[in-house]
N, C-alpha and C. Protein backbone atom coordinates (compact mmCIF):
# COMPACT_ATOMS: atom_id res chain seq x y z
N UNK A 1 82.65 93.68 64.77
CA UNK A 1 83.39 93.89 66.01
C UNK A 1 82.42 93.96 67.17
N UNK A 2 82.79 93.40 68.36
CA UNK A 2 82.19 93.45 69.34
C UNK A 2 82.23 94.63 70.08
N UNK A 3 81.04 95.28 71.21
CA UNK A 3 80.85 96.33 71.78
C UNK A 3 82.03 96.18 72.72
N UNK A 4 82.20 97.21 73.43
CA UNK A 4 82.65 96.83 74.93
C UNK A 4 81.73 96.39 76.11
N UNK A 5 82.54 95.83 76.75
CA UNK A 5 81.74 95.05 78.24
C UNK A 5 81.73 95.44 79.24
N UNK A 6 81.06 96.36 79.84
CA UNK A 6 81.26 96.79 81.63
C UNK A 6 81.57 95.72 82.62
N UNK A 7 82.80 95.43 83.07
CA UNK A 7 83.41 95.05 83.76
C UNK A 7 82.95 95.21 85.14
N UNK A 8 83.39 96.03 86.19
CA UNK A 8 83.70 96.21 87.11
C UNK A 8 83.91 97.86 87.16
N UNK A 9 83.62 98.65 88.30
CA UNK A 9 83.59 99.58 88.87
C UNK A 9 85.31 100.25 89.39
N UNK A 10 85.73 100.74 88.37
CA UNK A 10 87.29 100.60 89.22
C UNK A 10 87.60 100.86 90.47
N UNK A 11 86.39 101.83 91.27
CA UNK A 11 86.77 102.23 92.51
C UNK A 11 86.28 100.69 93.33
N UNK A 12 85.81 99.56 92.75
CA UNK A 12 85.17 98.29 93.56
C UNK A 12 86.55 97.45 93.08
N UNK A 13 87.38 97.89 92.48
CA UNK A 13 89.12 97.17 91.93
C UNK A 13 90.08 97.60 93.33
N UNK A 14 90.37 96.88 94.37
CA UNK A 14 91.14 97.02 94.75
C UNK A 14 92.64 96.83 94.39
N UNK A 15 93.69 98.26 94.93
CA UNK A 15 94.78 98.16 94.05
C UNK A 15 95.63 96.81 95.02
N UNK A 16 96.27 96.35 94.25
CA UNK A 16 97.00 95.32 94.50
C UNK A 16 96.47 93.75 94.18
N UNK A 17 94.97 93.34 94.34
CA UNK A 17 94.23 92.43 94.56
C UNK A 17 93.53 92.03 93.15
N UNK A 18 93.37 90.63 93.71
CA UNK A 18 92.37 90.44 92.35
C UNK A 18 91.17 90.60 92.50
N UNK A 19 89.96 90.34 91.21
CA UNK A 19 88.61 90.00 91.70
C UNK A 19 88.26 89.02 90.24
N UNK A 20 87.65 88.31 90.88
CA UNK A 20 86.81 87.29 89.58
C UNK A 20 85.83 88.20 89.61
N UNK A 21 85.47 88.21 87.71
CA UNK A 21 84.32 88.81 87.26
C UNK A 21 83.93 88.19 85.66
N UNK A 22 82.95 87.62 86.22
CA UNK A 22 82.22 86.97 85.27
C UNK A 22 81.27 87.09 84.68
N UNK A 23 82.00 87.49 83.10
CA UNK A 23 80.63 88.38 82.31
C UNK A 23 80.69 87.94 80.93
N UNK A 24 80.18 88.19 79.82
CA UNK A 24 79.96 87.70 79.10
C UNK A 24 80.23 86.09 78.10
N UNK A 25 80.09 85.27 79.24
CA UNK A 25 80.58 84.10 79.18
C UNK A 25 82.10 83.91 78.89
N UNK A 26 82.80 84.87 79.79
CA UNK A 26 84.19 84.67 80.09
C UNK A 26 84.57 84.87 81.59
N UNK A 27 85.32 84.25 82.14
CA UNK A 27 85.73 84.18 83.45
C UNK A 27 87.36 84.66 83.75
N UNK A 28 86.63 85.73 84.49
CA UNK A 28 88.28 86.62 84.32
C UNK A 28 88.89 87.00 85.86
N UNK A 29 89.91 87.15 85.54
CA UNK A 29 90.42 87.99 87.00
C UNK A 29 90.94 89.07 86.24
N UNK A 30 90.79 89.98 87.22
CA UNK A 30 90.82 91.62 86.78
C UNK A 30 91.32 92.11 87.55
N UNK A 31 92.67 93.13 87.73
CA UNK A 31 93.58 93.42 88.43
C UNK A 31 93.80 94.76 88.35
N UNK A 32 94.27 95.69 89.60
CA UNK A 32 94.56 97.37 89.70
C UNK A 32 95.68 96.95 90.25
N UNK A 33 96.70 97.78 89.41
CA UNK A 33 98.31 97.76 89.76
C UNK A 33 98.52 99.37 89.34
N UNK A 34 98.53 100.25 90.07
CA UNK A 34 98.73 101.75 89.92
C UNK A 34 97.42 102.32 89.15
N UNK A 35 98.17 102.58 87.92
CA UNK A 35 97.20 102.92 87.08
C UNK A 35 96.40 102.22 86.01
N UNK A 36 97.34 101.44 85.75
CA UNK A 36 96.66 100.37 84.67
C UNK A 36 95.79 99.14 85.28
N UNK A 37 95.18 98.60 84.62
CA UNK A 37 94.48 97.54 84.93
C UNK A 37 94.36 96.21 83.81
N UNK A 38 94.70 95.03 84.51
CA UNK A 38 94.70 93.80 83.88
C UNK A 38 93.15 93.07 83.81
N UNK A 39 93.19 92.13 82.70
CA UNK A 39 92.28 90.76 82.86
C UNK A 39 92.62 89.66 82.01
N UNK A 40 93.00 88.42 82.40
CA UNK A 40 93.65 87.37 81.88
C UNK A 40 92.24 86.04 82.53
N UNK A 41 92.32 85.00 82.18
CA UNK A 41 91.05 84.17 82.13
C UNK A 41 91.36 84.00 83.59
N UNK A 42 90.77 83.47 84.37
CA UNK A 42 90.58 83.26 85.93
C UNK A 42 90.92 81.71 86.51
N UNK A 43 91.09 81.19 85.17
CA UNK A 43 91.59 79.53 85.52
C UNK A 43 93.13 79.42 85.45
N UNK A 44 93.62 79.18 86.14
CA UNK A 44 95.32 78.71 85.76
C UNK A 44 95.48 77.81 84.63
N UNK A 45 96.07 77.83 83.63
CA UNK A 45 96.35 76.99 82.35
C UNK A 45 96.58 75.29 82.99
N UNK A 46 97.66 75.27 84.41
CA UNK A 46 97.99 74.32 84.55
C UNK A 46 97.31 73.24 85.70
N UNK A 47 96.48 74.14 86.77
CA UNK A 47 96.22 73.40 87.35
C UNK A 47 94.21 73.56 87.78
N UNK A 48 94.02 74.73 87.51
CA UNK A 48 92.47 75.49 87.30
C UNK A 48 92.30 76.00 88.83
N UNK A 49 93.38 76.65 88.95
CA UNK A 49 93.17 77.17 90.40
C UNK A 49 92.79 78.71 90.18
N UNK A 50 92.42 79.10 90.92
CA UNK A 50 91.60 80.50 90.45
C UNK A 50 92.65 82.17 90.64
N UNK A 51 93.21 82.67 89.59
CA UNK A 51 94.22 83.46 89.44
C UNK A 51 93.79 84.61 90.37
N UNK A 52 92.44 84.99 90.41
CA UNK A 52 92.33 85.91 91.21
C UNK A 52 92.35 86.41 92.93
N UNK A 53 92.51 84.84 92.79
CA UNK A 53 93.31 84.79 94.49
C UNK A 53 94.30 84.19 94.40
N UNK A 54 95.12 84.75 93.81
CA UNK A 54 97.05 84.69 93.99
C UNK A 54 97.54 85.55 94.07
N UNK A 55 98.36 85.47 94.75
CA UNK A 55 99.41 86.84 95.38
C UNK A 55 99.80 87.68 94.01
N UNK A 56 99.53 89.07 94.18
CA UNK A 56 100.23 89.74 93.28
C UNK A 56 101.41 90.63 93.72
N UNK A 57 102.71 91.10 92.75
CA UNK A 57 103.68 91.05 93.32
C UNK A 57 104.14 91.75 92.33
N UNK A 58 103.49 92.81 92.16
CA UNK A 58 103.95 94.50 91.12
C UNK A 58 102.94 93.89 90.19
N UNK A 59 103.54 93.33 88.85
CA UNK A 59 102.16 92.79 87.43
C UNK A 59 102.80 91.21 87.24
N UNK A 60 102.72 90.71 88.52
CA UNK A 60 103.35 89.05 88.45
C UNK A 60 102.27 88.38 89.47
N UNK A 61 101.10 87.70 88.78
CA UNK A 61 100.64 86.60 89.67
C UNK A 61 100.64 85.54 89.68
N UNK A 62 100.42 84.74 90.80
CA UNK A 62 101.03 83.23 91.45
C UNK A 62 99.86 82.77 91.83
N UNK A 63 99.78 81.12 91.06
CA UNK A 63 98.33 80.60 91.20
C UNK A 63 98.38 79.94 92.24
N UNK A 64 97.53 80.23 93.23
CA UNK A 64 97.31 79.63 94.61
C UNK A 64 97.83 78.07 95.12
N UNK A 65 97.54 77.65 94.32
CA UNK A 65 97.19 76.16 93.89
C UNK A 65 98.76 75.19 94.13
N UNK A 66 99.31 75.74 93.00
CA UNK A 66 101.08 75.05 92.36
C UNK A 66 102.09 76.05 92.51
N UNK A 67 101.76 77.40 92.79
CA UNK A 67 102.78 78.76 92.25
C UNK A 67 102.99 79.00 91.28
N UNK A 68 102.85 78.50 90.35
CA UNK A 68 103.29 78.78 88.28
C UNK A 68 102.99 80.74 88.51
N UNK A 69 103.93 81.32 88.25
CA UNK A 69 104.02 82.76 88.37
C UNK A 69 103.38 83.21 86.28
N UNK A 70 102.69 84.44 86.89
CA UNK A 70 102.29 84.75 85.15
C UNK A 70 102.29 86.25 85.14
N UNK A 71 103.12 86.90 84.48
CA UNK A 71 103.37 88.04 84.42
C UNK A 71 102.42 88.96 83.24
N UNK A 72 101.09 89.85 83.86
CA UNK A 72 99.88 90.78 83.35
C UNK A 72 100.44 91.21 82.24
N UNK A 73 101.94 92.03 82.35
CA UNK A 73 102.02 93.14 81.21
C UNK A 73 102.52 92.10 79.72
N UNK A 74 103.12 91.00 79.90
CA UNK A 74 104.19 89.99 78.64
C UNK A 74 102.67 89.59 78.07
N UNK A 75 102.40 89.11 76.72
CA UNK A 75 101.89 88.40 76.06
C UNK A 75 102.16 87.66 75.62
N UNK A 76 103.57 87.51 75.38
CA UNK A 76 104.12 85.59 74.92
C UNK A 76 105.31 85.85 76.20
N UNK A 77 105.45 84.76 77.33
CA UNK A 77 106.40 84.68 77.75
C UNK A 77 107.49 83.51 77.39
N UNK A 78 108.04 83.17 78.25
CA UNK A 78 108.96 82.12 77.97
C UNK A 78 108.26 80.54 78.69
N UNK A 79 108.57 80.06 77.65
CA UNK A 79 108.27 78.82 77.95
C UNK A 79 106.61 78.11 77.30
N UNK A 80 106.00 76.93 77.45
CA UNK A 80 104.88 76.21 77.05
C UNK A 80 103.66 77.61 76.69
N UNK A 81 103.31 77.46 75.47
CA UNK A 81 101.92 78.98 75.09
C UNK A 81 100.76 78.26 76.38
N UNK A 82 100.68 76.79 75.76
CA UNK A 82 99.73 76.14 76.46
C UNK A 82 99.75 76.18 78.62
N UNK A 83 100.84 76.94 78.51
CA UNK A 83 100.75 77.58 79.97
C UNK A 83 100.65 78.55 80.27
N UNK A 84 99.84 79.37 79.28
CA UNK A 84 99.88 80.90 79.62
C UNK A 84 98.41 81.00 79.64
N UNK A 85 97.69 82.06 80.76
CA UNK A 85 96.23 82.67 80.59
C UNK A 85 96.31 83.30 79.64
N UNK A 86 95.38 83.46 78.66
CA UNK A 86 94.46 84.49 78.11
C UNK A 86 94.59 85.64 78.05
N UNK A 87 95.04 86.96 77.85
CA UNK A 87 95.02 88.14 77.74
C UNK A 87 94.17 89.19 77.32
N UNK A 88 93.24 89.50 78.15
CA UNK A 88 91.82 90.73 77.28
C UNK A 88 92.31 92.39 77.32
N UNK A 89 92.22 92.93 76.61
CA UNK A 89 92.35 94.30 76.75
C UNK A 89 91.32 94.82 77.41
N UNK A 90 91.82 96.29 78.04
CA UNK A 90 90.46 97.03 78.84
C UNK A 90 90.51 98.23 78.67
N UNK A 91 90.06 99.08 78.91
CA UNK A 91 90.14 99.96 78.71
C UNK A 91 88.92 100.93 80.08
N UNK A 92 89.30 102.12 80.65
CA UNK A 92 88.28 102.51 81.88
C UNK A 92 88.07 104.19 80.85
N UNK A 93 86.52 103.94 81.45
CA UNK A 93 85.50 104.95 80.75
C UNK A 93 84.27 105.50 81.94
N UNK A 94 84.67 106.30 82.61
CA UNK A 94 83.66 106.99 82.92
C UNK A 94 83.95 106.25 84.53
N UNK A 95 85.38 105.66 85.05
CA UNK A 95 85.04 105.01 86.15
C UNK A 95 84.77 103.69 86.03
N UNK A 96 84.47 103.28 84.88
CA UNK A 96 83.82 101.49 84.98
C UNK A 96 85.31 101.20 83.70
N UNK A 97 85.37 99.84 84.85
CA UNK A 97 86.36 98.89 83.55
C UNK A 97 85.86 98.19 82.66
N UNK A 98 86.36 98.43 81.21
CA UNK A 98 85.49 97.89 80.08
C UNK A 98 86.36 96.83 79.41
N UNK A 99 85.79 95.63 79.27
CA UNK A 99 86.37 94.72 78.43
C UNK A 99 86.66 95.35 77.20
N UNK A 100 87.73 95.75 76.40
CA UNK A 100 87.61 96.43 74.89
C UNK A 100 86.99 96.14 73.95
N UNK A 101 86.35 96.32 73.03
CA UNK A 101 85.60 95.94 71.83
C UNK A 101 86.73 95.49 70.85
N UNK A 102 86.05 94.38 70.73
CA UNK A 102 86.72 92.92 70.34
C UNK A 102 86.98 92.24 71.03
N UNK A 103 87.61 92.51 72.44
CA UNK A 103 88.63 91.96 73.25
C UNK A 103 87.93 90.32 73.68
N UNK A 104 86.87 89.95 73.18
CA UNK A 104 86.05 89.00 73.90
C UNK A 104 85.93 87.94 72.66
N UNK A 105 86.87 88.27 71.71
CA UNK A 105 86.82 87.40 70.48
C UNK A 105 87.83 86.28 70.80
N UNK A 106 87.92 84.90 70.25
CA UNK A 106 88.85 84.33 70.68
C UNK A 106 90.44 84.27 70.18
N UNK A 107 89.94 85.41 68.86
CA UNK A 107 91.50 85.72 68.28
C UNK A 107 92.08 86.88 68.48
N UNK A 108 91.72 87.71 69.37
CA UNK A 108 92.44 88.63 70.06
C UNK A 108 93.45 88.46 71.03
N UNK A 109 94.88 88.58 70.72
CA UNK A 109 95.73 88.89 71.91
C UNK A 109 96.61 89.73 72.33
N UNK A 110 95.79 90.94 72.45
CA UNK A 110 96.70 92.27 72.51
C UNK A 110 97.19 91.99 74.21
N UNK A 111 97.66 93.10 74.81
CA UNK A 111 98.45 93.27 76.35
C UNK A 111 97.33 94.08 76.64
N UNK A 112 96.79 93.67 78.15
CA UNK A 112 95.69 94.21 78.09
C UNK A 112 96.30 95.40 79.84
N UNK A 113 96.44 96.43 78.93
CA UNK A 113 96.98 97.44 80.12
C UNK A 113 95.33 98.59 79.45
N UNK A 114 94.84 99.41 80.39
CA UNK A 114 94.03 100.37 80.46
C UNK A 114 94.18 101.32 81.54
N UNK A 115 93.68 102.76 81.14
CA UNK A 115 94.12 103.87 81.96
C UNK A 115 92.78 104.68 82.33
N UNK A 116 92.28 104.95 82.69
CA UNK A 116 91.20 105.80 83.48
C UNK A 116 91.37 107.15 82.26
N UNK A 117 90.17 107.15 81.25
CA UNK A 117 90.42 108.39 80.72
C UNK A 117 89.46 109.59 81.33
N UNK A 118 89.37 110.71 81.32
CA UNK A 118 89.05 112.06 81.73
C UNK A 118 87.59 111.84 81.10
């Protein structure tokens, strides 16, 4: 099993917004929606427009590019798999967002919600 990955700084996560963060030879957008936090791959499935600058709209983002809407919290939605990003789990430790251990394998596809633990 793989370690976890320091991500990003959650207080450098603005809530609402995305940010590309590119780390262990994965390219992600990483998202603060209240408390939880997303990361799904940073390319749009359909057109490679960059997810982390698309409007977010509660845990629903819209790729800049075409609009194809992709909802953070679902892991299989409706319609083409081959149109869905990627899903990493995270998990926040100490203030920093951590890619989860495993989460960087290519057969992992849990819902990747994480909470700021104490």
């Amino acid at each position: 099993m793989n370690a976890p990955i320091p991500l990003i700084e959650l207080s450098s996560l603005p809530e609402g917004r995305g940010r590309r963060v590119c780390k262990a030879g994965l390219d992600l957008a990483v998202f603060r929606v209240g408390d939880a936090v997303y990361a799904i791959d940073d390319s749009c499935p359909h057109a490679g427009g960059s997810l982390s600058n698309g409007k977010l709209q509660g845990t629903r983002v819209t790729c800049p590019v075409h609009g194809l809407k992709f909802n953070l919290q679902i892991v299989c939605q409706p319609g083409p798999p081959t149109l869905e990003p990627k899903k990493y789990p995270l998990q926040v430790v100490d203030g920093m967002v951590m890619l989860a251990a495993g989460g960087h394998s290519p057969n992992d596809h849990p819902s990747p919600v994480g909470k700021e633990t104490p």
